[in-house]
C-alpha atoms as a PDB file:
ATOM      1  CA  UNK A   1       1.836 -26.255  70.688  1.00  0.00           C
ATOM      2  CA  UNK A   2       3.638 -25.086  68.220  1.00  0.00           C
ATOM      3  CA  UNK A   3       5.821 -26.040  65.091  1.00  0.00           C
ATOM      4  CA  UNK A   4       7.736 -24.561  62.407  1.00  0.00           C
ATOM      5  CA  UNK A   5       8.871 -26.704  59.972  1.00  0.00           C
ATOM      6  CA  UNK A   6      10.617 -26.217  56.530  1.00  0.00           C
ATOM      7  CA  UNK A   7      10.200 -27.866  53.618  1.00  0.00           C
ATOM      8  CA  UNK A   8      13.227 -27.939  51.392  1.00  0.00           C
ATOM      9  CA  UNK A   9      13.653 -26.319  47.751  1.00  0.00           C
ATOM     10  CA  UNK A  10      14.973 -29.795  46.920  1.00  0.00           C
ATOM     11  CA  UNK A  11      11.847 -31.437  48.292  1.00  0.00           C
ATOM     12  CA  UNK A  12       9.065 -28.946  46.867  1.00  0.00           C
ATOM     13  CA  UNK A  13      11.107 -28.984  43.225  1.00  0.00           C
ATOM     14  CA  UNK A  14      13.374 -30.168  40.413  1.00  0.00           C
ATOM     15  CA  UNK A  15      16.775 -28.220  41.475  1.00  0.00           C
ATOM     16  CA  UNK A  16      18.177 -28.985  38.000  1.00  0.00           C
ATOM     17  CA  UNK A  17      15.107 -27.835  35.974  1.00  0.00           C
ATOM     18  CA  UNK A  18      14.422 -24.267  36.037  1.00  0.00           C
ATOM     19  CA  UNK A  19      11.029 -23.450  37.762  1.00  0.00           C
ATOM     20  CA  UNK A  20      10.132 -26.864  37.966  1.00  0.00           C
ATOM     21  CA  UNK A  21       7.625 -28.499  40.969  1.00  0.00           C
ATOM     22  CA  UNK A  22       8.288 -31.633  42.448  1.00  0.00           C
ATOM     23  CA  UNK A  23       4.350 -31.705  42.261  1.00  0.00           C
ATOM     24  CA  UNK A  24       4.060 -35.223  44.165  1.00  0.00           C
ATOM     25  CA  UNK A  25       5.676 -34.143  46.681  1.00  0.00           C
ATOM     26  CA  UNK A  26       4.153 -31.243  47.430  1.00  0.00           C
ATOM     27  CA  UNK A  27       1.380 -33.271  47.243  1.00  0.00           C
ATOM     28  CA  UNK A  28       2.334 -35.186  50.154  1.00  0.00           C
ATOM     29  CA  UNK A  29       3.844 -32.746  52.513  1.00  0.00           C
ATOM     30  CA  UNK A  30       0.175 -30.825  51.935  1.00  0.00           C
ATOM     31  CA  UNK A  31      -1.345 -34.213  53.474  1.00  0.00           C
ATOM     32  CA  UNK A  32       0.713 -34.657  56.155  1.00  0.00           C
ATOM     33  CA  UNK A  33       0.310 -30.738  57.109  1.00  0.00           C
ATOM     34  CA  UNK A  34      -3.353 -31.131  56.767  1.00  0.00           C
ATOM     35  CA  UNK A  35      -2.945 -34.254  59.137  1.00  0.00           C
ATOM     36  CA  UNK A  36      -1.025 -32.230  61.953  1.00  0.00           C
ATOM     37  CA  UNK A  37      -2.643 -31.681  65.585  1.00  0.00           C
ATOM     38  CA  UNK A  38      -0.838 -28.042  66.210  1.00  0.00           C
ATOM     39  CA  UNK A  39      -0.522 -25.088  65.361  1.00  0.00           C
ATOM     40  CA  UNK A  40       2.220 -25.555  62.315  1.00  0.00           C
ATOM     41  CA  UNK A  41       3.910 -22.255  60.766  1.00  0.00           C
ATOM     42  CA  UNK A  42       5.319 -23.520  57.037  1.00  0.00           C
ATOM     43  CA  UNK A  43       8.518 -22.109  55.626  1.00  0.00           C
ATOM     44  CA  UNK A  44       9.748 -23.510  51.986  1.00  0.00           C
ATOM     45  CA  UNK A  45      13.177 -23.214  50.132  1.00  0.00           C
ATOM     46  CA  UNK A  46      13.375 -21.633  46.418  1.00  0.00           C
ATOM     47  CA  UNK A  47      15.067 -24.938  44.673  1.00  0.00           C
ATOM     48  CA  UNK A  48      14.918 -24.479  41.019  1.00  0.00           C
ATOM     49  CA  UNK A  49      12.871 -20.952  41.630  1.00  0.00           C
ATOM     50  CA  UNK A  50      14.737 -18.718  43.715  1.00  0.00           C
ATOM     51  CA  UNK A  51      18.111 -20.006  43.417  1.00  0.00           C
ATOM     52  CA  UNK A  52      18.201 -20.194  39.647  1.00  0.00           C
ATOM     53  CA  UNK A  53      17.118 -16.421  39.280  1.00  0.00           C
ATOM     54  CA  UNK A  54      19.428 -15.394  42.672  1.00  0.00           C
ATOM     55  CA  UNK A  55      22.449 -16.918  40.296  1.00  0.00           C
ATOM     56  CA  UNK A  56      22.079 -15.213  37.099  1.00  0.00           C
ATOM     57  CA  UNK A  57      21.661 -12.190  38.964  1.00  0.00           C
ATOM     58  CA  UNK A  58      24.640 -12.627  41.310  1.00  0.00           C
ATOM     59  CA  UNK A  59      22.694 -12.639  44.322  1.00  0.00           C
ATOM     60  CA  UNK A  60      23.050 -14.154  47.763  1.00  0.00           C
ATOM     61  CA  UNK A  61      23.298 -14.239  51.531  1.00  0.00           C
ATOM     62  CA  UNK A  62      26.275 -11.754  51.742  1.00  0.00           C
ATOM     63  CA  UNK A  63      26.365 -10.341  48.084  1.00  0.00           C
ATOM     64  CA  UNK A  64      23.856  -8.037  47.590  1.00  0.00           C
ATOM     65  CA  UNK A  65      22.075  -5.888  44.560  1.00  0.00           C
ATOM     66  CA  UNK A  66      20.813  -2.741  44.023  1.00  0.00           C
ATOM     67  CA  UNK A  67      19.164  -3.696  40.853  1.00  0.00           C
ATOM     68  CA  UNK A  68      15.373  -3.403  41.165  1.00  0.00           C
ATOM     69  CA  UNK A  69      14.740  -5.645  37.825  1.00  0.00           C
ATOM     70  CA  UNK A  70      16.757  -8.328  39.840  1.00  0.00           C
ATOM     71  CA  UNK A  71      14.950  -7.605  43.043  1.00  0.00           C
ATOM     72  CA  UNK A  72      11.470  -8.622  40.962  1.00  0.00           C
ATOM     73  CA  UNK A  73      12.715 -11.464  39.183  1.00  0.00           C
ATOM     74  CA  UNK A  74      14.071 -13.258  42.801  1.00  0.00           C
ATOM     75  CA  UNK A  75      11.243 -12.370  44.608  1.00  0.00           C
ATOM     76  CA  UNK A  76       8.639 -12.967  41.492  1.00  0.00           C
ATOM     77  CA  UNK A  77       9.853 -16.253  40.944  1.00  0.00           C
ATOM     78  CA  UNK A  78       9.605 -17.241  44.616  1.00  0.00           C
ATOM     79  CA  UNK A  79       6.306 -15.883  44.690  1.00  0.00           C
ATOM     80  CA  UNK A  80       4.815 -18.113  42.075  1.00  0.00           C
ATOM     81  CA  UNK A  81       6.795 -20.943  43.877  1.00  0.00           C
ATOM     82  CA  UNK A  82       4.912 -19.739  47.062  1.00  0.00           C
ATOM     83  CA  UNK A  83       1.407 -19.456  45.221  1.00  0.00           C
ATOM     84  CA  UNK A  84       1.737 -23.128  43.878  1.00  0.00           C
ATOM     85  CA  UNK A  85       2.442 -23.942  48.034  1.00  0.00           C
ATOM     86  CA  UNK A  86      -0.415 -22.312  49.129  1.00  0.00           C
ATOM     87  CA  UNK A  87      -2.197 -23.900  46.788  1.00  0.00           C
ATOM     88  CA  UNK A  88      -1.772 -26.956  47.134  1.00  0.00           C
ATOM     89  CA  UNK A  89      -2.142 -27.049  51.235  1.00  0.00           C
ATOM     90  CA  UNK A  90      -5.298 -25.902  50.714  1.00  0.00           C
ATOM     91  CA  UNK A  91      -6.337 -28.428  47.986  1.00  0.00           C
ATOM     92  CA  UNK A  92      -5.541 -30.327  51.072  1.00  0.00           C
ATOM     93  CA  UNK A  93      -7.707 -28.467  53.740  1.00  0.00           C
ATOM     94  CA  UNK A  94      -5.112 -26.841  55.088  1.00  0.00           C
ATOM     95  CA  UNK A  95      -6.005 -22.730  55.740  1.00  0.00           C
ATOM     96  CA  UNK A  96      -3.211 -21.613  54.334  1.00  0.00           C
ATOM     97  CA  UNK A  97      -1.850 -17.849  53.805  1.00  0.00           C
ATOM     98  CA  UNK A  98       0.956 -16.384  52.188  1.00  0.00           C
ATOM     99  CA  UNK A  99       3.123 -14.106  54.064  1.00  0.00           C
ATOM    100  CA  UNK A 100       6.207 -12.853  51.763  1.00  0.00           C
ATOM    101  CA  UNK A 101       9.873 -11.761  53.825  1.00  0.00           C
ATOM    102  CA  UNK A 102      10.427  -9.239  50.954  1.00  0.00           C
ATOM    103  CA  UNK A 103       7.592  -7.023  52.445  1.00  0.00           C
ATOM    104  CA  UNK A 104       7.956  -8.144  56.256  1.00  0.00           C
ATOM    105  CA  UNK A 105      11.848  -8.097  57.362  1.00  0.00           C
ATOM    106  CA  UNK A 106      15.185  -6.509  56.859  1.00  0.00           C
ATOM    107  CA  UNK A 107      18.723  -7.281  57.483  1.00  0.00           C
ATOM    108  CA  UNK A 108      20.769  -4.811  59.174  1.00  0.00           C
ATOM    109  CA  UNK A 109      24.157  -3.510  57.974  1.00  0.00           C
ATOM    110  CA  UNK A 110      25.853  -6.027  60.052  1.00  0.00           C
ATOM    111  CA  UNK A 111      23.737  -8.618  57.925  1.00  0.00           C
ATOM    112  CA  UNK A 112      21.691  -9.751  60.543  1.00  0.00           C
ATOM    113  CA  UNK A 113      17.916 -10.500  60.204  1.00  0.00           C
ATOM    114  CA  UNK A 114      15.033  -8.524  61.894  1.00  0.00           C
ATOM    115  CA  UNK A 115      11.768 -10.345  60.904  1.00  0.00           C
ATOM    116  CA  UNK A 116       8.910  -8.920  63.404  1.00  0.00           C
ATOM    117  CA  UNK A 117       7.193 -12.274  63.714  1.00  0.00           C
ATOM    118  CA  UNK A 118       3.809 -10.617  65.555  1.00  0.00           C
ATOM    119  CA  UNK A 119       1.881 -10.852  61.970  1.00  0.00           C
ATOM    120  CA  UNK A 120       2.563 -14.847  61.892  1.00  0.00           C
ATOM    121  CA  UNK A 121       1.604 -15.046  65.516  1.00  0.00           C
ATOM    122  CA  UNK A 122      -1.804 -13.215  65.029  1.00  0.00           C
ATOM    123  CA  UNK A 123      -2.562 -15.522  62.069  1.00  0.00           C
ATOM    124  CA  UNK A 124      -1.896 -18.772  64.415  1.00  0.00           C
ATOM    125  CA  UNK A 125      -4.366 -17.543  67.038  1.00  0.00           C
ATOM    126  CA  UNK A 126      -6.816 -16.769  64.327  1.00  0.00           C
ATOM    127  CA  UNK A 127      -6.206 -20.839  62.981  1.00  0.00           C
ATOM    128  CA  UNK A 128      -4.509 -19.522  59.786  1.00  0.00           C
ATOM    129  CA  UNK A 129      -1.453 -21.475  58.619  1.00  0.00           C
ATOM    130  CA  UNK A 130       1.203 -18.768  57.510  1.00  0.00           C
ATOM    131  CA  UNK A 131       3.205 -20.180  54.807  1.00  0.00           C
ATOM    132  CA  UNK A 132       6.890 -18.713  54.251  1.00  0.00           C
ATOM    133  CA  UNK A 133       9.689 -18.735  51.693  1.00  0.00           C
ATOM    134  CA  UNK A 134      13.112 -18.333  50.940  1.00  0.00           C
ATOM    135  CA  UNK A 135      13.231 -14.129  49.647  1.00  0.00           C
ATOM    136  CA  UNK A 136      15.209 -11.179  48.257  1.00  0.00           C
ATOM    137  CA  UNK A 137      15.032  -9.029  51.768  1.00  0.00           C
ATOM    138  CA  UNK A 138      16.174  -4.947  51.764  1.00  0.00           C
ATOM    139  CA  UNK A 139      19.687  -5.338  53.729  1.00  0.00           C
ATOM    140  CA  UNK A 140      20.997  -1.973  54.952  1.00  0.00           C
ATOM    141  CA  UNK A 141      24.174  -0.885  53.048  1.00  0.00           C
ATOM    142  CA  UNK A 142      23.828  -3.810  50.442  1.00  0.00           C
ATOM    143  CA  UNK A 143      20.795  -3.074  48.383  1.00  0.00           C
ATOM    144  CA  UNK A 144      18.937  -6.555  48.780  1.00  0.00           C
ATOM    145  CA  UNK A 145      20.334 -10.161  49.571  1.00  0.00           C
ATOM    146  CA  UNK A 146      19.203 -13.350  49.843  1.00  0.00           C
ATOM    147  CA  UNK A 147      17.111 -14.555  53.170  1.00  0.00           C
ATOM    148  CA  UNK A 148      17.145 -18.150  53.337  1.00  0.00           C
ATOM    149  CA  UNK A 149      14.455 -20.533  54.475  1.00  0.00           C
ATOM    150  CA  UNK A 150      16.411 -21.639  57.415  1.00  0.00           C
ATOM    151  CA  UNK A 151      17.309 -18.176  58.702  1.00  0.00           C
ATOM    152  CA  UNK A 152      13.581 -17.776  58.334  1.00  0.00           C
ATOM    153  CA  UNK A 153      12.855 -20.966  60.609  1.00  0.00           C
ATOM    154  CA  UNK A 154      15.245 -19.635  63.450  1.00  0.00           C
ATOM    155  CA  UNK A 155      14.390 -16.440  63.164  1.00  0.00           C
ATOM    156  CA  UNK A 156      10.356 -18.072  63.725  1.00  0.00           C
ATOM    157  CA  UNK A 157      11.408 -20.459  66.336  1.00  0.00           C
ATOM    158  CA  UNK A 158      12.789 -17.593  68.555  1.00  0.00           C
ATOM    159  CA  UNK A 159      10.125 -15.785  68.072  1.00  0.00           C
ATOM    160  CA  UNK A 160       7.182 -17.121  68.463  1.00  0.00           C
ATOM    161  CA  UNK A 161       8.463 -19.626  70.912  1.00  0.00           C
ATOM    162  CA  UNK A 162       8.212 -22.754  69.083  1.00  0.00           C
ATOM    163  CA  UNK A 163       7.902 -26.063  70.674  1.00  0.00           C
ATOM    164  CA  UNK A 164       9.453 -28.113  67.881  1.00  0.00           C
ATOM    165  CA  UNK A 165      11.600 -27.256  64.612  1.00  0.00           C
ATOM    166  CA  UNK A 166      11.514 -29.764  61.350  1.00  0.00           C
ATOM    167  CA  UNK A 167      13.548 -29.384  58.519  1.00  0.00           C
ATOM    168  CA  UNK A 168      12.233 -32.067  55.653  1.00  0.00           C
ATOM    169  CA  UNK A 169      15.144 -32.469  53.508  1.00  0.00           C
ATOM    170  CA  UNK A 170      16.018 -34.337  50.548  1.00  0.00           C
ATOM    171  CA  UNK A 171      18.186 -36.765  52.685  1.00  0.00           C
ATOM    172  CA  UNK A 172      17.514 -38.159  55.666  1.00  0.00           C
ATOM    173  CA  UNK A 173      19.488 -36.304  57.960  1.00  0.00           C
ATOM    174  CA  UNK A 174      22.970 -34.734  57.913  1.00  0.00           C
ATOM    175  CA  UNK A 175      25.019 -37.836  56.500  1.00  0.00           C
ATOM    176  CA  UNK A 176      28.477 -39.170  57.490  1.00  0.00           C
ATOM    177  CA  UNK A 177      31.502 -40.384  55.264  1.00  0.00           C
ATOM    178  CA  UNK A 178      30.098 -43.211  55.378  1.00  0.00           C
ATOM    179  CA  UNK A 179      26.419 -41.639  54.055  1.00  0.00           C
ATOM    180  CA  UNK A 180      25.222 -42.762  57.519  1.00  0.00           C
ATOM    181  CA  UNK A 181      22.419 -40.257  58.844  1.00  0.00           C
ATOM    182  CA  UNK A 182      24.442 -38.671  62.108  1.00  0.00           C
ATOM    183  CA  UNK A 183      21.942 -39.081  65.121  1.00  0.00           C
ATOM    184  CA  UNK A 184      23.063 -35.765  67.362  1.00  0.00           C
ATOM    185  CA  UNK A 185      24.813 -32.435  66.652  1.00  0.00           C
ATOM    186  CA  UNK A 186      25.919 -30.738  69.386  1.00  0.00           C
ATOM    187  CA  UNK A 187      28.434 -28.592  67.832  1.00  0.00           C
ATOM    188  CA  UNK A 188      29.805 -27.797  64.269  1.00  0.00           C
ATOM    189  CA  UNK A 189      33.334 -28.562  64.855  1.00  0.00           C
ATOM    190  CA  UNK A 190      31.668 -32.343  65.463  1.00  0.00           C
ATOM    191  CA  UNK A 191      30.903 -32.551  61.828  1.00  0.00           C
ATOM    192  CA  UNK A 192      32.880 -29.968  59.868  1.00  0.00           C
ATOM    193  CA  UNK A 193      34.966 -32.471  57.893  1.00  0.00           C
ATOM    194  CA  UNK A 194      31.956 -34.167  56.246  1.00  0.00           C
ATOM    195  CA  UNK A 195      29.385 -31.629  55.256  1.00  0.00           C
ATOM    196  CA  UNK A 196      29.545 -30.290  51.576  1.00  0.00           C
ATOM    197  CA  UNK A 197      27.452 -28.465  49.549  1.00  0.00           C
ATOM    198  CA  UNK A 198      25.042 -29.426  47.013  1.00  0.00           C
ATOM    199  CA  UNK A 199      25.805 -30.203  43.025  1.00  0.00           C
ATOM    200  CA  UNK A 200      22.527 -27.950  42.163  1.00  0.00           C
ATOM    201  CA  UNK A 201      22.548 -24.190  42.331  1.00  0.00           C
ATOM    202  CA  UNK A 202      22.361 -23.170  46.058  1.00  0.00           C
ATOM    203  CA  UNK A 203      23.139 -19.369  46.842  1.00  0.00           C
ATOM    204  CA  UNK A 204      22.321 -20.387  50.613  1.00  0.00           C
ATOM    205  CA  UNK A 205      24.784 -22.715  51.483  1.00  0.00           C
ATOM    206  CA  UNK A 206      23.987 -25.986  51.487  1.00  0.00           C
ATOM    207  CA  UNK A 207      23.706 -28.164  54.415  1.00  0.00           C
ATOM    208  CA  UNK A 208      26.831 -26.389  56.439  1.00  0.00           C
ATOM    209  CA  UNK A 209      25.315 -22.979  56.075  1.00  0.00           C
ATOM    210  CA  UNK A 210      21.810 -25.675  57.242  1.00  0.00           C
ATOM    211  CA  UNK A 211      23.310 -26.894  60.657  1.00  0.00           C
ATOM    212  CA  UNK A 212      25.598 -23.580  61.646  1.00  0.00           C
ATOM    213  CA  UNK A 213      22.262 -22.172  61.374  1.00  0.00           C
ATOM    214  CA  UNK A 214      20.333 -24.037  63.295  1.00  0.00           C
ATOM    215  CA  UNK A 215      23.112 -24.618  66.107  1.00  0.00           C
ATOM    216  CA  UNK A 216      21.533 -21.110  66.791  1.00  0.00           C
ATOM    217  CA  UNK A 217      18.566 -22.487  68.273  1.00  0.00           C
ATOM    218  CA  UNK A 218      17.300 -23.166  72.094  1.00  0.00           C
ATOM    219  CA  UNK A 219      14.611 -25.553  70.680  1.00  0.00           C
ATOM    220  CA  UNK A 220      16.213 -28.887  69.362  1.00  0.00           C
ATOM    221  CA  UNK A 221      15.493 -29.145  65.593  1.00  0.00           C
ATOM    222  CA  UNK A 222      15.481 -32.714  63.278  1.00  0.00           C
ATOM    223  CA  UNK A 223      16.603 -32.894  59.536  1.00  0.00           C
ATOM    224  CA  UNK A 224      14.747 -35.367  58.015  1.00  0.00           C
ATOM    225  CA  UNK A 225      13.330 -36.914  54.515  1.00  0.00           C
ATOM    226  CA  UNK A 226      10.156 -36.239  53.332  1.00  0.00           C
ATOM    227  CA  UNK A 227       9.142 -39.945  54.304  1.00  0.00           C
ATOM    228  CA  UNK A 228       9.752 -38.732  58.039  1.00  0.00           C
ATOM    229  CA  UNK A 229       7.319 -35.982  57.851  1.00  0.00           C
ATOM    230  CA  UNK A 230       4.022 -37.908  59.123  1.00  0.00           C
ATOM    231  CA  UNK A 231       6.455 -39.127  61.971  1.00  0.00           C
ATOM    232  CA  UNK A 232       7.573 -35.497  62.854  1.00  0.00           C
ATOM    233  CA  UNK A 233       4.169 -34.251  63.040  1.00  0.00           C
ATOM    234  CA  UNK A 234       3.396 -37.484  65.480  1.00  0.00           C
ATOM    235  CA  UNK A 235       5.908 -36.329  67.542  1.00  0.00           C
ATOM    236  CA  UNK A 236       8.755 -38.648  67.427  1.00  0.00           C
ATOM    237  CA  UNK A 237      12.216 -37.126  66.228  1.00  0.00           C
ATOM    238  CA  UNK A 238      13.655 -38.928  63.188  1.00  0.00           C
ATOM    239  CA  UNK A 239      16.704 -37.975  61.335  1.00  0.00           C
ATOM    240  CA  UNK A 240      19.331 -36.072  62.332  1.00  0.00           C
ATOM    241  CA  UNK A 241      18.820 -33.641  65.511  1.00  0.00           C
ATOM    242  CA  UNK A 242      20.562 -30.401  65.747  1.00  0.00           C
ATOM    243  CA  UNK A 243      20.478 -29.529  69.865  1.00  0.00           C
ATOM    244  CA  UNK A 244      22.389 -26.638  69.700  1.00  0.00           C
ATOM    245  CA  UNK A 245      21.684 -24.343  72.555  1.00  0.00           C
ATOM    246  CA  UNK A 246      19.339 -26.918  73.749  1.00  0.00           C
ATOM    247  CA  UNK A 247      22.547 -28.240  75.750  1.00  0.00           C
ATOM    248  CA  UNK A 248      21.078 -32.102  77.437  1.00  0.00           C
ATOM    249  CA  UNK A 249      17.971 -31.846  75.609  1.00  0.00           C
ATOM    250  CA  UNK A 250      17.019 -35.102  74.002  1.00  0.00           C
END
């Protein structure tokens, strides 16, 4: 079996403080990886890394640069993000490796995402954990833009055939007026009215850009707080779950 499952910028850091862990928990996420029966593929958000550098410089999923300094700074930033990651799932016996979008995928000039995911499946089969980010990615006609985790997750899922799709969030799912944690999305028209963005720089969209996203997907994927992540990884489905294409999945 096996799972791809993100762990959110604002989970792995500060979002307010510049280049700033949220070392506990990382801490935990890294035990509860290092706990998991499957095959797991890791993807992480930039938080306070990524996004604070992909702002100054103007950067994001449709507005590109052709400014190499900027290029570095993005993708440097994310890479020490990435490093502290790694590290830290293997403090926890996890056999982690990096692999960095910047140097594996594209986007096309229609903006869409080619990520050859045949280098993440050979390091499954091999009992490697390949740990992803949130990246500056070459997009044709645009110079570079911003690839975020969750196009990374969908882009994983698809290819590599997932059986189940996490994404630990700050929140526990995708909340109603009410701050109620929806139980099913089926469609984005269901929940248009209540999703917002997020106070903290976000060049990715926030939770809308989060569930159109997803909607993308065949397999069924849960949104879900980091105090969900042991349960995810035990196979129940807590949070909020995005069906999608799954149509009468449950």
């Amino acid at each position: 079996m096996t799972v791809v499952v993100k762990l959110g910028g604002s989970v792995v850091t500060e979002k307010d403080e510049p280049e700033t862990l949220a070392e506990a928990a990382i801490e935990r996420a890294a035990r509860a990886v290092a706990n998991a029966d499957e095959g797991v593929v890791v993807v992480h958000g930039g938080g306070s890394f990524g996004h604070h550098h992909a702002t100054r410089h103007s950067v994001s999923r449709t507005d590109g640069t052709t400014d190499a300094t900027a290029v570095r700074e993005i993708h440097g930033a994310m890479k020490r993000l990435n490093d502290a990651m790694v590290e830290a799932l293997a403090a926890a016996g996890v056999p982690a490796v990096p692999v960095h979008p910047l140097s594996a995928g594209t986007r096309d000039a229609d903006g869409d995402l080619d990520l050859p995911t045949e280098q993440v499946r050979t390091m499954l089969d091999e009992g490697f954990v390949p740990v992803l980010h949130g990246d500056v990615i070459a997009h044709a006609g645009a110079g570079a833009t911003i690839v975020s985790g969750d196009e990374l997750v969908v882009a994983l899922a698809t290819g590599l055939d997932a059986d189940r799709v996490g994404l630990c969030s700050a929140v526990p799912g995708v909340l109603d007026a009410d701050d109620d944690v929806i139980d099913r999305i089926d469609a984005f028209e269901d929940v248009a009215a209540v999703l917002g963005g997020s106070d903290a720089a976000d060049v990715t969209g926030g939770m809308a850009a989060k569930v159109r996203t997803l909607l993308a997907l065949e397999t069924p994927a849960s949104i879900f707080a980091l105090t969900d992540l042991d349960a995810f990884f035990e196979g129940d489905r807590p949070g909020t779950l995005v069906a999608g294409g799954s149509g009468n999945e449950s």
